[in-house]
PDB file of N, CA and C in Angstrom:
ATOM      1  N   UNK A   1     -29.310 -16.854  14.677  1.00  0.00           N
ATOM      2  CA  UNK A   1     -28.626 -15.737  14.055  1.00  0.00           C
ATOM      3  C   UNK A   1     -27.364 -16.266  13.367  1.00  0.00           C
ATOM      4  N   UNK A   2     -27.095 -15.942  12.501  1.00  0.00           N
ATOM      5  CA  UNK A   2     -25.815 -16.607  11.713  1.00  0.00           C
ATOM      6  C   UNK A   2     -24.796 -16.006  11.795  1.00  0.00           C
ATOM      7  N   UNK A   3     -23.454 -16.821  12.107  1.00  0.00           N
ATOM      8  CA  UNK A   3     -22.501 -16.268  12.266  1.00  0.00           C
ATOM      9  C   UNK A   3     -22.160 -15.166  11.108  1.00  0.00           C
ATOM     10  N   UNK A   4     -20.865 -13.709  11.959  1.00  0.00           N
ATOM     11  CA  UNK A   4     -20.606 -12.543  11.203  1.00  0.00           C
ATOM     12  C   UNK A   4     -19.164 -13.549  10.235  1.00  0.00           C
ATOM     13  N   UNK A   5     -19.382 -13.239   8.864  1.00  0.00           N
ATOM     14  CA  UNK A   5     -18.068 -13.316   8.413  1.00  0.00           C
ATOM     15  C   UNK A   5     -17.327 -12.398   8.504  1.00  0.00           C
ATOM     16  N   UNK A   6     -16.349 -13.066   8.409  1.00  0.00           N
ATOM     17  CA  UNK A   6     -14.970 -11.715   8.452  1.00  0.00           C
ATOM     18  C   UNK A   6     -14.693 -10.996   7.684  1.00  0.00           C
ATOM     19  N   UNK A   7     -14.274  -9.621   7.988  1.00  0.00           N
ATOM     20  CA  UNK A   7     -14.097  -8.553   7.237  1.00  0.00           C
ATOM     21  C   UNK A   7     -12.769  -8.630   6.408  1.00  0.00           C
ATOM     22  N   UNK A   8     -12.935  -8.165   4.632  1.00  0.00           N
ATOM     23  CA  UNK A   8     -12.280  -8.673   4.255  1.00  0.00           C
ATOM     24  C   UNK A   8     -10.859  -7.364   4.795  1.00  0.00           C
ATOM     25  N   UNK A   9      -9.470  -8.180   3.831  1.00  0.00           N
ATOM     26  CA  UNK A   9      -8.564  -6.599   4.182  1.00  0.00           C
ATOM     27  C   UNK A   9      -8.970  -5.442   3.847  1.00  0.00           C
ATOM     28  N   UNK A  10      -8.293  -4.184   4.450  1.00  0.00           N
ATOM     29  CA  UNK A  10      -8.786  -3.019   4.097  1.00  0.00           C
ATOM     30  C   UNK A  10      -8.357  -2.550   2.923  1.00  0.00           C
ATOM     31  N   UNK A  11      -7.726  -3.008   2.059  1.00  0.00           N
ATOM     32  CA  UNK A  11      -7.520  -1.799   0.711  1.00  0.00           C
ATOM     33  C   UNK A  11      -8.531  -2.608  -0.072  1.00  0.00           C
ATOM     34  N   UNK A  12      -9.370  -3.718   0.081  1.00  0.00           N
ATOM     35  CA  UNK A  12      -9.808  -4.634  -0.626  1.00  0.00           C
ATOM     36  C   UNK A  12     -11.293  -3.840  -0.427  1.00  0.00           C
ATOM     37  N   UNK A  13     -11.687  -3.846   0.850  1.00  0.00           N
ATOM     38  CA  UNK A  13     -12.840  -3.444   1.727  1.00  0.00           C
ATOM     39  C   UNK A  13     -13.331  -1.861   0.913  1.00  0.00           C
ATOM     40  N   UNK A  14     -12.676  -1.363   0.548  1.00  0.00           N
ATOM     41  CA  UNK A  14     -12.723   0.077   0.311  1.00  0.00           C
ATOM     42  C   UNK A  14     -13.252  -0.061  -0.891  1.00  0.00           C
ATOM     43  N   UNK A  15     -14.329   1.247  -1.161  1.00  0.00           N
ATOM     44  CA  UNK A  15     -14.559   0.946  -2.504  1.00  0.00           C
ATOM     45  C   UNK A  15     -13.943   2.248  -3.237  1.00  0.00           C
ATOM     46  N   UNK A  16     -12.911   2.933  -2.405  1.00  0.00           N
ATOM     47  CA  UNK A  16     -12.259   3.555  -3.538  1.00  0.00           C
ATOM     48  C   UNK A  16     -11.420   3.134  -4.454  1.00  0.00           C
ATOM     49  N   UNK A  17     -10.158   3.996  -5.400  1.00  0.00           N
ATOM     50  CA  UNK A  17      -9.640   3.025  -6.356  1.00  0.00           C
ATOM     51  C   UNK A  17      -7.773   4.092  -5.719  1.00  0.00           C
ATOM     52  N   UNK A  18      -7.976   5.170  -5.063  1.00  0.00           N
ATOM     53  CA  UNK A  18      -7.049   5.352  -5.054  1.00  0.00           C
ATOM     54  C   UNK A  18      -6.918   5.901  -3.414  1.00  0.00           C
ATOM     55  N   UNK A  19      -5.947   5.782  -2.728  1.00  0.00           N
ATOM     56  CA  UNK A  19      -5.873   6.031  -0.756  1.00  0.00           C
ATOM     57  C   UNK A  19      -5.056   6.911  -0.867  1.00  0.00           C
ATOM     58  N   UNK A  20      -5.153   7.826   0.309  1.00  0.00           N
ATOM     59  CA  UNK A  20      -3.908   8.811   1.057  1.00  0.00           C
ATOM     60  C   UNK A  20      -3.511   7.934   2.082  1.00  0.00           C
ATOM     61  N   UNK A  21      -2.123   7.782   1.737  1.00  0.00           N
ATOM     62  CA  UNK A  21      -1.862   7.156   2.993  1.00  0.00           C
ATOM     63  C   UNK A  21      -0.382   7.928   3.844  1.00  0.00           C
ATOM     64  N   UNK A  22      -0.185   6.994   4.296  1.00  0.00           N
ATOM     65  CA  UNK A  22       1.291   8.071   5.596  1.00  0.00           C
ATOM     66  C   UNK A  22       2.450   6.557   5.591  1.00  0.00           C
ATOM     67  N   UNK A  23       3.513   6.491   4.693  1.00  0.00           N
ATOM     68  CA  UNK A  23       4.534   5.620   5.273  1.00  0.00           C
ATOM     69  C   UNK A  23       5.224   5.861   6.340  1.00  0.00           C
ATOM     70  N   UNK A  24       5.424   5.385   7.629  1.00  0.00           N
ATOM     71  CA  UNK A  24       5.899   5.825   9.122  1.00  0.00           C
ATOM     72  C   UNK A  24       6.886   5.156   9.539  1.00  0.00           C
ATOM     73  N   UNK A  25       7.053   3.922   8.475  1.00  0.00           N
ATOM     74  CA  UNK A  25       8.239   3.574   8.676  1.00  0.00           C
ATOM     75  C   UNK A  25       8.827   2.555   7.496  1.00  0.00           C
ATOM     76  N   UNK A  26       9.902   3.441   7.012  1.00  0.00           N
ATOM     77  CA  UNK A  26      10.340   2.921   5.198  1.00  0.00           C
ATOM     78  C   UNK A  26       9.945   1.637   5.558  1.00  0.00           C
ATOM     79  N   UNK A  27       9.864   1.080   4.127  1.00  0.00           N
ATOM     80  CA  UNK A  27       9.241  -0.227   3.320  1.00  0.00           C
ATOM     81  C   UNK A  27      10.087  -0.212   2.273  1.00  0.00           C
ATOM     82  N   UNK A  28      10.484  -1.231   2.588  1.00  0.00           N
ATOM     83  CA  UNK A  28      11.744  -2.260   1.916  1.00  0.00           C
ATOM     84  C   UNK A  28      11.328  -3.027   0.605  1.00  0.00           C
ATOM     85  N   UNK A  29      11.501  -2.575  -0.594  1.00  0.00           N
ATOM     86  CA  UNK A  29      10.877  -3.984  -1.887  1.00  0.00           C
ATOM     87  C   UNK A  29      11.979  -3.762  -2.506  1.00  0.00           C
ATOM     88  N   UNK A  30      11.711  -4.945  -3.670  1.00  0.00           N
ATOM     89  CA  UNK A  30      12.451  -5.051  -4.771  1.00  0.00           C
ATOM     90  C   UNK A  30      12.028  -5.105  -5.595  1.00  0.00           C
ATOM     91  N   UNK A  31      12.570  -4.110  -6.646  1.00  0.00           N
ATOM     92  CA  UNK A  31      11.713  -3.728  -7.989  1.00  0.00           C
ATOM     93  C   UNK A  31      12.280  -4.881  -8.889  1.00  0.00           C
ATOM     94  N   UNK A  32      11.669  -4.604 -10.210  1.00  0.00           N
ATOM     95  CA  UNK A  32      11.618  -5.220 -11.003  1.00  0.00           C
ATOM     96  C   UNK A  32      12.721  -6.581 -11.673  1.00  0.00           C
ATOM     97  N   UNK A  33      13.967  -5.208 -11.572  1.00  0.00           N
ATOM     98  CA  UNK A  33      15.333  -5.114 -12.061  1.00  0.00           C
ATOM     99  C   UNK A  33      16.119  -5.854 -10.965  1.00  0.00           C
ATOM    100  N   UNK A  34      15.671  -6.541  -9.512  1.00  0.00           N
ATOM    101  CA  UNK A  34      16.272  -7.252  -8.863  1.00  0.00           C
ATOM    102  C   UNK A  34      17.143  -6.225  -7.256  1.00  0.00           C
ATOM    103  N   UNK A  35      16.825  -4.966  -7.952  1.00  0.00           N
ATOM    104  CA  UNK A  35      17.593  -3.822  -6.641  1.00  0.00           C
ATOM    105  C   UNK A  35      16.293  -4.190  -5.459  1.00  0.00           C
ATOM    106  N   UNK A  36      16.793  -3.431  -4.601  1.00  0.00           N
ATOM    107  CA  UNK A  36      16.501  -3.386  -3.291  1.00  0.00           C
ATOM    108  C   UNK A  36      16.092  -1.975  -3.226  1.00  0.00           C
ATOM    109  N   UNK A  37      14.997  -1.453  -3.032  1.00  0.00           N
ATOM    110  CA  UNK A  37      14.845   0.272  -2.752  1.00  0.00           C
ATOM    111  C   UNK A  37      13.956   0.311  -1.675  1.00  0.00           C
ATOM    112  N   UNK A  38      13.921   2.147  -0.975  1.00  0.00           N
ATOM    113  CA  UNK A  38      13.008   1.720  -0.186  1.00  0.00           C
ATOM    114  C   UNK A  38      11.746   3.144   0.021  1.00  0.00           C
ATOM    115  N   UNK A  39      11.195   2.622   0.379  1.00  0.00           N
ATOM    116  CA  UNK A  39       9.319   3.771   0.443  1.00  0.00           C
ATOM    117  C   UNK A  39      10.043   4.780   1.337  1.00  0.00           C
ATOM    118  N   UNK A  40      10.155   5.696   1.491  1.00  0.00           N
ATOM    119  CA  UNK A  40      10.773   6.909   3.082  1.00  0.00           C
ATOM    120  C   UNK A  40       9.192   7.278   3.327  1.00  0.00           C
ATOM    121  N   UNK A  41       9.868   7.439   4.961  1.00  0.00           N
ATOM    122  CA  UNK A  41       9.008   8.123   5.384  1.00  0.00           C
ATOM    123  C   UNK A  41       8.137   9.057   4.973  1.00  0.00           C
ATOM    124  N   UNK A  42       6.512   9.030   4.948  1.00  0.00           N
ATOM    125  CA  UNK A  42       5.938  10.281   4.799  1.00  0.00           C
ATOM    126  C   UNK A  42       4.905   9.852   3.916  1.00  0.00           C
ATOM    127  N   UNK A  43       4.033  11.135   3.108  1.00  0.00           N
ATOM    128  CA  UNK A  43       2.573  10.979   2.908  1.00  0.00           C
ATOM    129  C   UNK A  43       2.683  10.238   1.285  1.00  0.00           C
ATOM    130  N   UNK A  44       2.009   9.382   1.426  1.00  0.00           N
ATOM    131  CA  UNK A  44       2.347   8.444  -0.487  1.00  0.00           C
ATOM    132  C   UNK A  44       0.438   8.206  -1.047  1.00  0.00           C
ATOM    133  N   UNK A  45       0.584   7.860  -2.045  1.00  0.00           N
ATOM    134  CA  UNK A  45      -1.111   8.134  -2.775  1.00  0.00           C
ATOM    135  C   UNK A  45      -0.809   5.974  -3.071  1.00  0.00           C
ATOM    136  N   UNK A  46      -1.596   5.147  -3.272  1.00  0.00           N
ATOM    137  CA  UNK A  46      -1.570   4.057  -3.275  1.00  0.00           C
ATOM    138  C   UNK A  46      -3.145   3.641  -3.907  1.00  0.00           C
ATOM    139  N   UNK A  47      -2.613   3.423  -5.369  1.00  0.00           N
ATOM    140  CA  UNK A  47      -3.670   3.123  -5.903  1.00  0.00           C
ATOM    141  C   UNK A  47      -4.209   1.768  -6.363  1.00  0.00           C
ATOM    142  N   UNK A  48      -5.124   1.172  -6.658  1.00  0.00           N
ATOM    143  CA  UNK A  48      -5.779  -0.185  -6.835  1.00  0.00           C
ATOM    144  C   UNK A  48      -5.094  -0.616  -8.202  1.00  0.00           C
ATOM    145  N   UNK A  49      -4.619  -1.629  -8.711  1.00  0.00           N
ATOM    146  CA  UNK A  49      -4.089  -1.921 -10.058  1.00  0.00           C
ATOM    147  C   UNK A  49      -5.273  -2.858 -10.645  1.00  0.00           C
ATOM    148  N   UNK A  50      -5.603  -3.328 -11.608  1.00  0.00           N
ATOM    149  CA  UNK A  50      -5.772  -4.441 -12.576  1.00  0.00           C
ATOM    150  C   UNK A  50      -5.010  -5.758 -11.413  1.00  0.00           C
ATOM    151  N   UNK A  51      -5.483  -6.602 -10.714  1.00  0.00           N
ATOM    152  CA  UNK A  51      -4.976  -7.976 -10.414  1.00  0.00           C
ATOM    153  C   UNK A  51      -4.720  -7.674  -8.719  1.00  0.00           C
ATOM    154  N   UNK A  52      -3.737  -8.583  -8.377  1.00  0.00           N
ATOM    155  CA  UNK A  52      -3.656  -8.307  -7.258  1.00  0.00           C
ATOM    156  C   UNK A  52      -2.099  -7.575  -6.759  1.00  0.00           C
ATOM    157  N   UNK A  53      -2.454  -6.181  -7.279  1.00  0.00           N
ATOM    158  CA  UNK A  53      -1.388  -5.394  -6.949  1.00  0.00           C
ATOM    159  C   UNK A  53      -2.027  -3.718  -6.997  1.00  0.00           C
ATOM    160  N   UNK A  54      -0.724  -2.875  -6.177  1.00  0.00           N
ATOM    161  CA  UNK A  54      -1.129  -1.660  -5.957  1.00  0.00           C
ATOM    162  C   UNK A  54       0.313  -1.078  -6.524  1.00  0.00           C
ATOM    163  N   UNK A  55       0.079   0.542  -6.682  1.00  0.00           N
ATOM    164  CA  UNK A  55       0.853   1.630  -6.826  1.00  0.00           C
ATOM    165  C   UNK A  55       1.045   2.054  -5.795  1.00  0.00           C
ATOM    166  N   UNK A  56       2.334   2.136  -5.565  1.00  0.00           N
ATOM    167  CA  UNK A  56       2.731   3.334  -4.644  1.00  0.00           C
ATOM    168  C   UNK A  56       3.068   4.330  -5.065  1.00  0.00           C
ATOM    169  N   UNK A  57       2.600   5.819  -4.689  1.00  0.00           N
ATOM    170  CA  UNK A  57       3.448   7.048  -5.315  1.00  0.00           C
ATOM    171  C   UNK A  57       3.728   7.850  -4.626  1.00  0.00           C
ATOM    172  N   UNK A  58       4.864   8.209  -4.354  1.00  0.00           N
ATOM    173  CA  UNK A  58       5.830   8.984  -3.199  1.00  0.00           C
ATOM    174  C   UNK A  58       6.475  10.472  -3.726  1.00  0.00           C
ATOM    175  N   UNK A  59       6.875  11.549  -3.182  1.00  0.00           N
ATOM    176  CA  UNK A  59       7.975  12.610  -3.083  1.00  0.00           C
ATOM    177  C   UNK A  59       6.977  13.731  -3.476  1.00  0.00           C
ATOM    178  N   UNK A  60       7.532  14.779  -3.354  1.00  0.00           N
ATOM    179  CA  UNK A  60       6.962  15.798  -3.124  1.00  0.00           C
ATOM    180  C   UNK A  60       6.438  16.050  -4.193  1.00  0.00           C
ATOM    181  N   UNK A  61       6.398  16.031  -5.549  1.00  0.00           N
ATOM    182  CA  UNK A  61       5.507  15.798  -6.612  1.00  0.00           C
ATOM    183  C   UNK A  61       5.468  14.858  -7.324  1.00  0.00           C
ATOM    184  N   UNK A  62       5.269  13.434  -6.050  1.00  0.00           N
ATOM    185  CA  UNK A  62       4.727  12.243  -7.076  1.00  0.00           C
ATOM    186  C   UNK A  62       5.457  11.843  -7.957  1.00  0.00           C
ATOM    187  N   UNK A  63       6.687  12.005  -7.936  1.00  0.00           N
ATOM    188  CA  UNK A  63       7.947  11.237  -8.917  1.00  0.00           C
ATOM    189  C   UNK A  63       8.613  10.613  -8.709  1.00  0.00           C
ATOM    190  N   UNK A  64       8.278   9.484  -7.179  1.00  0.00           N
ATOM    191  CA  UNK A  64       8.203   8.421  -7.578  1.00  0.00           C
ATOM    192  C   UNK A  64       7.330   7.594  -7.230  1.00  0.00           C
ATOM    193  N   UNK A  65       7.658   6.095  -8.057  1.00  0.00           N
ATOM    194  CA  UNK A  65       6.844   4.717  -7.511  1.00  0.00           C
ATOM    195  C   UNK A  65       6.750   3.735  -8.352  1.00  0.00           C
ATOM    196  N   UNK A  66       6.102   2.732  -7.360  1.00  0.00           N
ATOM    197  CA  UNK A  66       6.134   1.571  -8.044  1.00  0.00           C
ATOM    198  C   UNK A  66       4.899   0.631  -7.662  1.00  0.00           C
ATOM    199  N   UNK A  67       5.251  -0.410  -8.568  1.00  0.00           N
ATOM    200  CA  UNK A  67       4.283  -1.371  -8.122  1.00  0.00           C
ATOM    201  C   UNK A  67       4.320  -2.642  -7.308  1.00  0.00           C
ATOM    202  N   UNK A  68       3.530  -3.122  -6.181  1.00  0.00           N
ATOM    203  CA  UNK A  68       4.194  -4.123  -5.061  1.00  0.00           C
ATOM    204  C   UNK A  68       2.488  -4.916  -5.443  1.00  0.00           C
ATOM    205  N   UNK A  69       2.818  -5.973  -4.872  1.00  0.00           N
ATOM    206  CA  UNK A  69       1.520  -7.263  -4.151  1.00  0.00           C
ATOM    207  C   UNK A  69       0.891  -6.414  -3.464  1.00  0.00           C
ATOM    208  N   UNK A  70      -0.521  -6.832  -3.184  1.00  0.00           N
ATOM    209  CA  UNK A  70      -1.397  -6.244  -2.480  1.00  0.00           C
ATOM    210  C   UNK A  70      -1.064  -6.510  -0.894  1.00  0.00           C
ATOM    211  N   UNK A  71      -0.459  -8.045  -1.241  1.00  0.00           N
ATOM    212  CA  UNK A  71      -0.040  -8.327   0.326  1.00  0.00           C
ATOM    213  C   UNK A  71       0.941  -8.337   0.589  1.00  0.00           C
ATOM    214  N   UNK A  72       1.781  -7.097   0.244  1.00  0.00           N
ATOM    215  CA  UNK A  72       3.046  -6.792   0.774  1.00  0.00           C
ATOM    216  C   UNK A  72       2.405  -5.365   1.131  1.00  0.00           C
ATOM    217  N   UNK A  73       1.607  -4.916   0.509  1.00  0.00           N
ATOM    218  CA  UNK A  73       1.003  -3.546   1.290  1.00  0.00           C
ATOM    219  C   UNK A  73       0.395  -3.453   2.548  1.00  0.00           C
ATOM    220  N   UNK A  74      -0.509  -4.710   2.567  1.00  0.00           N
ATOM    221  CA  UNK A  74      -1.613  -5.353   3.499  1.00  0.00           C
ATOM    222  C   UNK A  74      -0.822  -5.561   4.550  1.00  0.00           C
ATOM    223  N   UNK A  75       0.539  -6.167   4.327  1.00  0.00           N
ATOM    224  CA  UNK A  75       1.622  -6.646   5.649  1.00  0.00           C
ATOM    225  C   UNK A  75       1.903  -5.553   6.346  1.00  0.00           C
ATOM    226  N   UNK A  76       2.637  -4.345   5.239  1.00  0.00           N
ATOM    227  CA  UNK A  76       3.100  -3.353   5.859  1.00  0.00           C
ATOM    228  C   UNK A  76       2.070  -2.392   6.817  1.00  0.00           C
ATOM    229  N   UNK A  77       0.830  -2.640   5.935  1.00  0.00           N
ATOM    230  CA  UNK A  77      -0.271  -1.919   7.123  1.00  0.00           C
ATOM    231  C   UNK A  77      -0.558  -2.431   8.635  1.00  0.00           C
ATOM    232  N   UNK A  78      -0.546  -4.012   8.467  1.00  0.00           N
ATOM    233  CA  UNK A  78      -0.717  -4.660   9.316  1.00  0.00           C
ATOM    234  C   UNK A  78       0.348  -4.626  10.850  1.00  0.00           C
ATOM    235  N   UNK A  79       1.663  -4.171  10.214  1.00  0.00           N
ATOM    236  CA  UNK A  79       2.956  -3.716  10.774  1.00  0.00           C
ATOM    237  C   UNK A  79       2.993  -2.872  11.493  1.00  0.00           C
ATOM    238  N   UNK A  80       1.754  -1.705  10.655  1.00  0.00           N
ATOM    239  CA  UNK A  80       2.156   0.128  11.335  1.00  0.00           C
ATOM    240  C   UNK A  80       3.088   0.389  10.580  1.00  0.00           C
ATOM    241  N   UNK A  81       3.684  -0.033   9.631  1.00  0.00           N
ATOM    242  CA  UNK A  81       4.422   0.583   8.602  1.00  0.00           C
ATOM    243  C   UNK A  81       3.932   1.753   7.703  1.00  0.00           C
ATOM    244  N   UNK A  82       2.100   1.343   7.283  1.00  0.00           N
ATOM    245  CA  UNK A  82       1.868   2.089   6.641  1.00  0.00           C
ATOM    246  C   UNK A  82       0.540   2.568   7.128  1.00  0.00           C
ATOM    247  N   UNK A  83       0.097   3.480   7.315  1.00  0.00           N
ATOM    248  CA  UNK A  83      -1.070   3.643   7.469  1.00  0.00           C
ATOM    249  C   UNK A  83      -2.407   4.296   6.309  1.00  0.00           C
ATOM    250  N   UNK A  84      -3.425   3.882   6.153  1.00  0.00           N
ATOM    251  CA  UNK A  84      -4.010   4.219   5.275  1.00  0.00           C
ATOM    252  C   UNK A  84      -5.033   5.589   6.095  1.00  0.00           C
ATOM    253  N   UNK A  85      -5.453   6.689   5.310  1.00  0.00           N
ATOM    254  CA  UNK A  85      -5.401   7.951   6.221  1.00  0.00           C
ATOM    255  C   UNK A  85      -7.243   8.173   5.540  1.00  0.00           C
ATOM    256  N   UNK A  86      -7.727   7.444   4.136  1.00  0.00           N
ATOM    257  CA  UNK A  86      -8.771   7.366   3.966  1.00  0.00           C
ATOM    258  C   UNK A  86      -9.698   6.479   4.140  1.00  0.00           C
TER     259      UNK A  86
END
């Protein structure tokens, strides 16, 4: 019987293009411009980009977000920072 390979990460694994997810505990990046901002608590939409990066989109109507590494998302999930809810 041949060994199971490993499962790849989960936003990778998924064959959707966009997640509900729950930030539970802010997430710390730095945008573009060199600032420091951070994800708050609560329900954010996190969508698949072109390459190896995602959208985050946060606040009560989706005004704001940005774009991070896949594996700065992957970390924060891995953390319990973020949880993916689909």
């Amino acid at each position: 019987m041949p060994a199971a390979s490993p499962s790849p990460p989960l936003l990778q694994a998924r064959p959707l293009t966009v997640h509900s997810a729950r930030v539970t505990t802010p997430v710390r990046y730095v945008a573009a411009d060199g600032q420091r901002h951070t994800i708050p608590r609560g329900p954010c939409l996190i969508e698949k980009m072109d390459g190896p990066v995602v959208e985050v989109i946060w606040g009560a109507k989706g005004q704001n977000c940005t774009t991070l590494p896949i594996d700065d998302v992957e970390n924060a999930e891995a953390r319990g920072d973020l949880v993916l809810l689909d």
